[in-house]
Protein backbone atom coordinates (compact mmCIF):
# COMPACT_ATOMS: atom_id res chain seq x y z
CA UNK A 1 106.68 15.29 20.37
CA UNK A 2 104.99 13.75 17.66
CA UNK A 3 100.71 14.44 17.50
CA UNK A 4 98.42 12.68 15.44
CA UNK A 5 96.95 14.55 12.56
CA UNK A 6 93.72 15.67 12.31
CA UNK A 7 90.95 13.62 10.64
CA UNK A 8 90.27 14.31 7.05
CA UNK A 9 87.15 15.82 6.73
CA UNK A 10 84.68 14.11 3.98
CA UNK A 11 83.98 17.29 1.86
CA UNK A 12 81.52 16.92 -0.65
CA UNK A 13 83.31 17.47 -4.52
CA UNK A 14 81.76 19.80 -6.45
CA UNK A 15 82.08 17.86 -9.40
CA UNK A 16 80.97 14.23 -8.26
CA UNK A 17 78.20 12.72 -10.32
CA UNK A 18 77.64 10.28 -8.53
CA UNK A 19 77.97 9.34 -4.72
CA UNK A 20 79.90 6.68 -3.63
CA UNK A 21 78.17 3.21 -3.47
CA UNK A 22 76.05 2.20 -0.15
CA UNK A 23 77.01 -0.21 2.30
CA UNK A 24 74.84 -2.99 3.40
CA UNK A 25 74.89 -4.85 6.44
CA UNK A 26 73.59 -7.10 8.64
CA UNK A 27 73.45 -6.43 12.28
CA UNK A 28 72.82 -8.72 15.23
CA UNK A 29 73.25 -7.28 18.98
CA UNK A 30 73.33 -10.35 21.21
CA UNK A 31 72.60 -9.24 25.17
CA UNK A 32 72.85 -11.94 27.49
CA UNK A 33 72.45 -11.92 31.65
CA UNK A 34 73.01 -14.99 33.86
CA UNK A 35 71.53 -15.25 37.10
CA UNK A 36 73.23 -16.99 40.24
CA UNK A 37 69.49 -17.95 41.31
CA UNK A 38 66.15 -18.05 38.64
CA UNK A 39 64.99 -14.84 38.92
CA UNK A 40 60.88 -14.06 38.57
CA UNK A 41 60.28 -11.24 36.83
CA UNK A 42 62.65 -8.78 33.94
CA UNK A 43 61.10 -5.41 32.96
CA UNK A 44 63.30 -3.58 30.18
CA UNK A 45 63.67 -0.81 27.53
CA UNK A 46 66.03 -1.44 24.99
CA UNK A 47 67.37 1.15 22.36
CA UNK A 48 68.88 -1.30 19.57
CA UNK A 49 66.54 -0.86 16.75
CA UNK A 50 68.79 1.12 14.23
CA UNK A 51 66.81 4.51 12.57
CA UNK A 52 66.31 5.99 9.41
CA UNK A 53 68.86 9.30 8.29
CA UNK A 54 69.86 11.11 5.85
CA UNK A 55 72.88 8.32 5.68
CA UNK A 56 70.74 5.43 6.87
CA UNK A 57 68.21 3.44 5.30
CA UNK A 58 66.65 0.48 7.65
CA UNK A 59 65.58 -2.67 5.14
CA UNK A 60 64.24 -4.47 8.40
CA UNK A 61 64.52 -4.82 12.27
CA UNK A 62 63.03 -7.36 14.58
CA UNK A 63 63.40 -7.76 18.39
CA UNK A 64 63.27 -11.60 19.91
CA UNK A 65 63.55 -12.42 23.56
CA UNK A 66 64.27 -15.61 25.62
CA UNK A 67 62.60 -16.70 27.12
CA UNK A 68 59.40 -15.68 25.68
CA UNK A 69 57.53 -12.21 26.85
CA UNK A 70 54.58 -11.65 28.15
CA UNK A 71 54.88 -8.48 26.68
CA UNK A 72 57.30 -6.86 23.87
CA UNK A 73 55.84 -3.67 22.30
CA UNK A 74 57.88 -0.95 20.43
CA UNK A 75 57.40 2.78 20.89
CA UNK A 76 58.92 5.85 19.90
CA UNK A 77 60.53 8.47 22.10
CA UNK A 78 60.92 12.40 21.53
CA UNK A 79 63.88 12.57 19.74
CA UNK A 80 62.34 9.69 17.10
CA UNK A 81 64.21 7.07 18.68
CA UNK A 82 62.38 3.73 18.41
CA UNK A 83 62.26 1.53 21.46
CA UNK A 84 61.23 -1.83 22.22
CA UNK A 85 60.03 -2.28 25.84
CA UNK A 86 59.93 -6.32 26.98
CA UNK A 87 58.26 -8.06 30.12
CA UNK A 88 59.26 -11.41 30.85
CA UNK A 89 56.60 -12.36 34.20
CA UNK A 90 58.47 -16.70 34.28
CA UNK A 91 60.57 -17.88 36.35
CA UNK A 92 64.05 -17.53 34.41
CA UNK A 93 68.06 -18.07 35.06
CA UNK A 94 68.71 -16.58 31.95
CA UNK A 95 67.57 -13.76 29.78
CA UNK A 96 68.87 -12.93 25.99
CA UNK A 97 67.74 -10.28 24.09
CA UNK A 98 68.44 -10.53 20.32
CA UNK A 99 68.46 -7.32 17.68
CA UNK A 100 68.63 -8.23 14.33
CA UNK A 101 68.63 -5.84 11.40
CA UNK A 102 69.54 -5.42 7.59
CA UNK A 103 70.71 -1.91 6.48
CA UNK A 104 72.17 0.31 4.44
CA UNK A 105 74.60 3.11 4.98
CA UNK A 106 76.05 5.97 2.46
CA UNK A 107 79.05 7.82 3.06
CA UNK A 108 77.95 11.56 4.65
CA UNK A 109 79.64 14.58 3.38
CA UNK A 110 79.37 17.76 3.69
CA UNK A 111 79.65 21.36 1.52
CA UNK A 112 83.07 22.78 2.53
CA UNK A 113 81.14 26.47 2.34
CA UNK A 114 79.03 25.50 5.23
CA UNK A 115 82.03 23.69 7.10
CA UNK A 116 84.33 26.86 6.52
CA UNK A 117 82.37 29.51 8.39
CA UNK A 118 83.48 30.92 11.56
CA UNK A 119 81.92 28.19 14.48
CA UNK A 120 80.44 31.26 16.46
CA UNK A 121 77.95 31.22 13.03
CA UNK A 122 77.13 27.69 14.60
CA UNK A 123 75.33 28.65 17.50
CA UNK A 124 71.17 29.11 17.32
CA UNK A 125 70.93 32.75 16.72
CA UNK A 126 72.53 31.74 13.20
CA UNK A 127 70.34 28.45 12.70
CA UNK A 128 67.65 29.80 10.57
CA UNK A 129 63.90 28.45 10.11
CA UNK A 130 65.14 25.33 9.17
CA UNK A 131 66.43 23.89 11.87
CA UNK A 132 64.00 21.31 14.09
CA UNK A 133 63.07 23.62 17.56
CA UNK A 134 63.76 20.71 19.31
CA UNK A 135 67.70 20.91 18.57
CA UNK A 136 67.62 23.43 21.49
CA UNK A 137 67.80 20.77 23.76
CA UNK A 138 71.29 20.00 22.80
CA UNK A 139 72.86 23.19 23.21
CA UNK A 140 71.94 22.76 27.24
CA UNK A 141 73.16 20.91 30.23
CA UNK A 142 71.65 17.37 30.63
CA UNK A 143 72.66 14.63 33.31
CA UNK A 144 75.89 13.84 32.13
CA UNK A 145 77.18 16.72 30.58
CA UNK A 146 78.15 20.13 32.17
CA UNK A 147 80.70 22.60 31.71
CA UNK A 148 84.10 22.30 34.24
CA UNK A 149 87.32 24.38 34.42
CA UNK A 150 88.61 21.47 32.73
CA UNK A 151 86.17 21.27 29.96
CA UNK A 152 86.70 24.86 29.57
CA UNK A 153 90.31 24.62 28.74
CA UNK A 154 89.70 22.10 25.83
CA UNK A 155 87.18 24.54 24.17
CA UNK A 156 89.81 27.42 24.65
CA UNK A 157 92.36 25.64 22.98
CA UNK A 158 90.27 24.11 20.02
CA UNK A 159 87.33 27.08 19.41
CA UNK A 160 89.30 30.06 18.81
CA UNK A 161 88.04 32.80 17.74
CA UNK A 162 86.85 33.25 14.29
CA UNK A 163 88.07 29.32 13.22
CA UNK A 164 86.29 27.65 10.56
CA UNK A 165 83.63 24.87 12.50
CA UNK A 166 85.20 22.25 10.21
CA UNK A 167 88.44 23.07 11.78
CA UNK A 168 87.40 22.85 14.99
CA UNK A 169 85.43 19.92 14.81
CA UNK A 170 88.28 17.96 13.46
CA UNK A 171 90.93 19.22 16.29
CA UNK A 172 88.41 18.35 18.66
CA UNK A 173 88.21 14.83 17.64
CA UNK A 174 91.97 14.77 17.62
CA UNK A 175 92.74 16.31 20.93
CA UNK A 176 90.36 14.10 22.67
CA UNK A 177 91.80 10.75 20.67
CA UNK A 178 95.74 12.17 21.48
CA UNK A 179 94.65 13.12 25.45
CA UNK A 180 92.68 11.00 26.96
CA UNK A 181 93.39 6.71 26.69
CA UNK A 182 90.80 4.21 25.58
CA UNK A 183 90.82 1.26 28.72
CA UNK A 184 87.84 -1.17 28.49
CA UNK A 185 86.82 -1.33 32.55
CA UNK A 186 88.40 1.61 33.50
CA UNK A 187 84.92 3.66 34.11
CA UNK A 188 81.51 2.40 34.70
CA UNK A 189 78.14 3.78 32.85
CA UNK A 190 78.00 5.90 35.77
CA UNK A 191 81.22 7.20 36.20
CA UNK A 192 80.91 11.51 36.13
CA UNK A 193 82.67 13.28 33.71
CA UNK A 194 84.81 14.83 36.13
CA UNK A 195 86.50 11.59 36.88
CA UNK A 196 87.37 11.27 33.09
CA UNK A 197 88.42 14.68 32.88
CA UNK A 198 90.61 14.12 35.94
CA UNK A 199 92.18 10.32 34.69
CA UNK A 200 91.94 10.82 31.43
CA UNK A 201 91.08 7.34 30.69
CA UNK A 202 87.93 5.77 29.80
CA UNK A 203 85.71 4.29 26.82
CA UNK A 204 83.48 5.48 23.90
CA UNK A 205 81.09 7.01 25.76
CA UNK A 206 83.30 8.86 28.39
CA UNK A 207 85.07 10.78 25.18
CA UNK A 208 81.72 11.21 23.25
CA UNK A 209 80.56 12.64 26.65
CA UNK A 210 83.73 15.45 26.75
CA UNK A 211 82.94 16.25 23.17
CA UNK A 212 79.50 17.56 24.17
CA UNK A 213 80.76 18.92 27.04
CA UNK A 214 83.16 21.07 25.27
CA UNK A 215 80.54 21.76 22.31
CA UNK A 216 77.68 22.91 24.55
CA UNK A 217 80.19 24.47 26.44
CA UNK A 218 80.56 27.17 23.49
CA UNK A 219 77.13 27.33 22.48
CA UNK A 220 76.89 24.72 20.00
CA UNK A 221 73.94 22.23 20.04
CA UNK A 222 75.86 18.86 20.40
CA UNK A 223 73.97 15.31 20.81
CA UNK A 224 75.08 12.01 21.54
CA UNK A 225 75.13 9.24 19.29
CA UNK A 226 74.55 5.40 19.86
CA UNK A 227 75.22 2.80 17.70
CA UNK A 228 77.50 0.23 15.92
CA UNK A 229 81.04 0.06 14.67
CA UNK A 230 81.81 -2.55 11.37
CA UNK A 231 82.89 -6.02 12.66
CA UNK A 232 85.16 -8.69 10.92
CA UNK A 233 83.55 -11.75 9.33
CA UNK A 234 83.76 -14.79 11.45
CA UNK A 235 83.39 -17.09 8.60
CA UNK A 236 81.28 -17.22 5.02
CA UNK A 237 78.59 -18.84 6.88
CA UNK A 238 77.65 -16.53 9.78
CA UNK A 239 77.65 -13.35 11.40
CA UNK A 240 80.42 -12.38 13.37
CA UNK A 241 81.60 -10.80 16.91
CA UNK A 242 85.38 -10.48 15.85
CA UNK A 243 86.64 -6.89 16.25
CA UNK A 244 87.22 -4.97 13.18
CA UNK A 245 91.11 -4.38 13.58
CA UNK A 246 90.86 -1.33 12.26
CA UNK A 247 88.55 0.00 15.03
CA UNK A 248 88.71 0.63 18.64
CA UNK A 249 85.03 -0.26 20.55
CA UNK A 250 83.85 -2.73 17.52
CA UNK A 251 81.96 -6.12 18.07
CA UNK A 252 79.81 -3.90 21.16
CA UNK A 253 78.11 -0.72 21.28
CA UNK A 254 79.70 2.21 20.39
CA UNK A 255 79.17 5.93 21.10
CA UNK A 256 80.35 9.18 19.44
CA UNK A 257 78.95 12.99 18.94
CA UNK A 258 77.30 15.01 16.53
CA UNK A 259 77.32 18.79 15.82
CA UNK A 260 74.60 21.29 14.33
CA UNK A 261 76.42 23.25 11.05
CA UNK A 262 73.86 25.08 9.65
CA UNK A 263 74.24 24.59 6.04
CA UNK A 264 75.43 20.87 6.33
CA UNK A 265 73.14 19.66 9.04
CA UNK A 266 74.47 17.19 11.87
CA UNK A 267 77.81 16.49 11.64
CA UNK A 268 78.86 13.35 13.37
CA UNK A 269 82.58 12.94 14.40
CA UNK A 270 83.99 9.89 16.66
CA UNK A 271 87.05 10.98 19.01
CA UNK A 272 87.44 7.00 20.03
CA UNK A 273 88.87 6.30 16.27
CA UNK A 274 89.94 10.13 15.35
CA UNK A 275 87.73 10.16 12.46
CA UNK A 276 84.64 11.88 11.03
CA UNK A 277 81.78 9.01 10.67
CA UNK A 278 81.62 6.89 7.87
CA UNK A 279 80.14 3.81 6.34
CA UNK A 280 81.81 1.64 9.02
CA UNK A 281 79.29 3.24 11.36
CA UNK A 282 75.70 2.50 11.73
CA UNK A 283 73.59 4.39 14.40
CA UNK A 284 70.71 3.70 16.36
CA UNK A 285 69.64 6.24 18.53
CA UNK A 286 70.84 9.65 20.12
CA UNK A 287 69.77 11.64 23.23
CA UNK A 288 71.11 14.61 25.17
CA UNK A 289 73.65 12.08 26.82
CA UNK A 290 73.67 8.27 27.47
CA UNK A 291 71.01 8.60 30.09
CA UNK A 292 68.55 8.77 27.10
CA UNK A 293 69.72 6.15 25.62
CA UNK A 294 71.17 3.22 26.90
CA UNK A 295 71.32 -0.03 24.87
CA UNK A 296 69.43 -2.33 27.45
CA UNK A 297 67.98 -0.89 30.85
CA UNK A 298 65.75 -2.24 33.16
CA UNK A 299 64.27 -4.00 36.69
CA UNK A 300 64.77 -7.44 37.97
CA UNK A 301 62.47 -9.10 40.49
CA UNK A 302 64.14 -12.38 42.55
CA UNK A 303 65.61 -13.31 45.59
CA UNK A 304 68.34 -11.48 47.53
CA UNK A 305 71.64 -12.16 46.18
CA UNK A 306 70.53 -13.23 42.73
CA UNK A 307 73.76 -11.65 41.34
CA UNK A 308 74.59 -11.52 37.42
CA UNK A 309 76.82 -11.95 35.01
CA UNK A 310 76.69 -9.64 31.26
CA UNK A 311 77.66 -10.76 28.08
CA UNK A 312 76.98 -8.73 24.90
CA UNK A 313 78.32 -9.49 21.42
CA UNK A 314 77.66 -7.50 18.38
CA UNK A 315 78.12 -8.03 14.60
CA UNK A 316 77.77 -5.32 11.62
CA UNK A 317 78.69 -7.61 8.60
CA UNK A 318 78.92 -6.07 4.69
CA UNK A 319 76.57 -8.62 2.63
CA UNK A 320 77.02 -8.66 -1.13
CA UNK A 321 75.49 -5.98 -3.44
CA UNK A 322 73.50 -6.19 -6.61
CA UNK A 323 74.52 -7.09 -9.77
CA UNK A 324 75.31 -3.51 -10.35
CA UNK A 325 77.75 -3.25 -7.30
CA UNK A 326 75.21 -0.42 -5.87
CA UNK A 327 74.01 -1.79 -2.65
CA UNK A 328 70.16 -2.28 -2.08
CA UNK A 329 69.27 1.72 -2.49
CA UNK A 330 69.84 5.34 -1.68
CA UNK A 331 69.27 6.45 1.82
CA UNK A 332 65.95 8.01 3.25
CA UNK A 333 66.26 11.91 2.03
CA UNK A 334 66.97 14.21 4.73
């Protein structure tokens, strides 16, 4: 039976002068709901507002809302997400909530010293000084994620003892891209993990969730990671929703992991696509599981039976570089 090879880890040469070129883009997140009958009042939180990283640098973000808000105010959450809560008090049929943003990504990579130590040198007692306190979070339980039989057996199979963390982090995101089967409506944003352990089916965020679930599971601090995938141009003129072909879960919001390697910081890998993140990816926000941070959540106020309908497009578009072919700058330092 033929299995998919592991994804190539992005190792950082020792004798590379210079990094490869940044990647801008322009990002707009279109979220649109439709009521059956005008509804009064919308109170929401949306995490769309893409943050700064050591791979990331923001250029500029705004938030618009239709119709207008009464209020739209932006704060910023524990983990340093940024948030933009919205209150729209008129009579509406229709809300859309637009998130539009210019930045630019660099290609992460990572020391192959700190990437070939054993993973149980992974787990706090090894982090060091360095390492925020807060990360603790991340090696625990949260709403979504907690350790089954089932998740067990994963972890046994890819954290052996005494493998190198690079290793493992790589045959995780292959074993979970080989077992389980990406279909679009076959879970819900509530659907427990045990259901996706159990059908093995499901989307981004149902494999980003068994990730952490089999990271924690080991003692490794694990978080989850929203954001954006690369979309295809629609046309020279405008921003595009067309899916990258390349790419399962692009032209909507995407979801994938990332792992604490002391030595190399947080490691982000994407069992959807079988691949290590890269410049295709841009990233907005992470949490202990999805229940932190969901791209639009909120409250509507109308009459009984004022039923919905959700549409939500999203385009990551390269724009041209400089005249030196170097993008518009180096990422915000780590």
């Amino acid at each position: 039976m033929f299995e998919k090879p592991r994804p190539l880890i992005p190792l950082r040469p020792e004798d590379q002068e210079q990094p490869p070129p940044a990647v801008d883009y322009e990002v707009h997140h279109l979220t649109r709901y439709r009521y059956a009958r005008p509804v009064t009042s919308n109170y929401g939180r949306a995490h769309v507002e893409p943050r700064a990283t050591p791979h990331q640098r923001v250029l500029s973000h705004e938030v618009t809302v239709e119709p207008e808000p009464a209020v739209l105010t932006a704060h910023t959450d524990f983990y340093g997400n940024s948030s933009t809560f919205l209150l729209v008090s008129t009579p509406h049929e229709e809300l859309a909530v637009h998130s539009r943003a210019h930045v630019s990504v660099s290609l992460p990579q990572y020391p192959l010293d700190a990437l070939s130590v054993s993973w149980e040198k992974c787990t706090p007692e090894h982090w060091g000084p360095l390492v925020p306190a807060e990360a603790i979070d991340f090696t625990h339980d949260s709403p979504r994620i907690h350790t089954t039989p089932e998740v067990q057996a994963i972890a046994a199979e890819v954290f052996t003892p005494g493998r190198p963390v690079g290793e493992c982090l790589a045959e995780l995101t292959r074993l979970i891209h080989s077992s389980f089967t990406y279909a679009s409506g076959a879970t819900t944003v509530t659907s427990p993990l045990e259901e996706v352990l159990a059908e093995r089916h499901g989307v981004c965020q149902d494999f980003a969730h068994v990730g952490l679930a089999v990271a924690r599971s080991v003692g490794l601090a694990a978080r989850y990671v929203s954001g954006y995938l690369r979309t295809a141009q629609a046309s020279l003129e405008s921003l595009g929703t067309r899916p990258d072909g390349e790419m399962i879960g692009s032209a909507a919001s995407h979801a994938w992991l990332s792992v604490l390697v002391p030595g190399a910081g947080w490691v982000d890998i994407d069992p959807t696509n079988n691949t290590f993140v890269d410049q295709r990816f841009v990233t907005t926000s992470w949490g202990r599981d999805y229940t932190d941070v969901p791209p639009l959540k909120g409250i509507v106020v109308g009459p009984p039976g004022a039923t919905s309908t959700l549409d939500v497009s999203v385009g990551v578009v390269p724009v041209p570089t400089d005249a030196s072919g170097t993008g518009s700058g180096a990422p915000e330092p780590a």
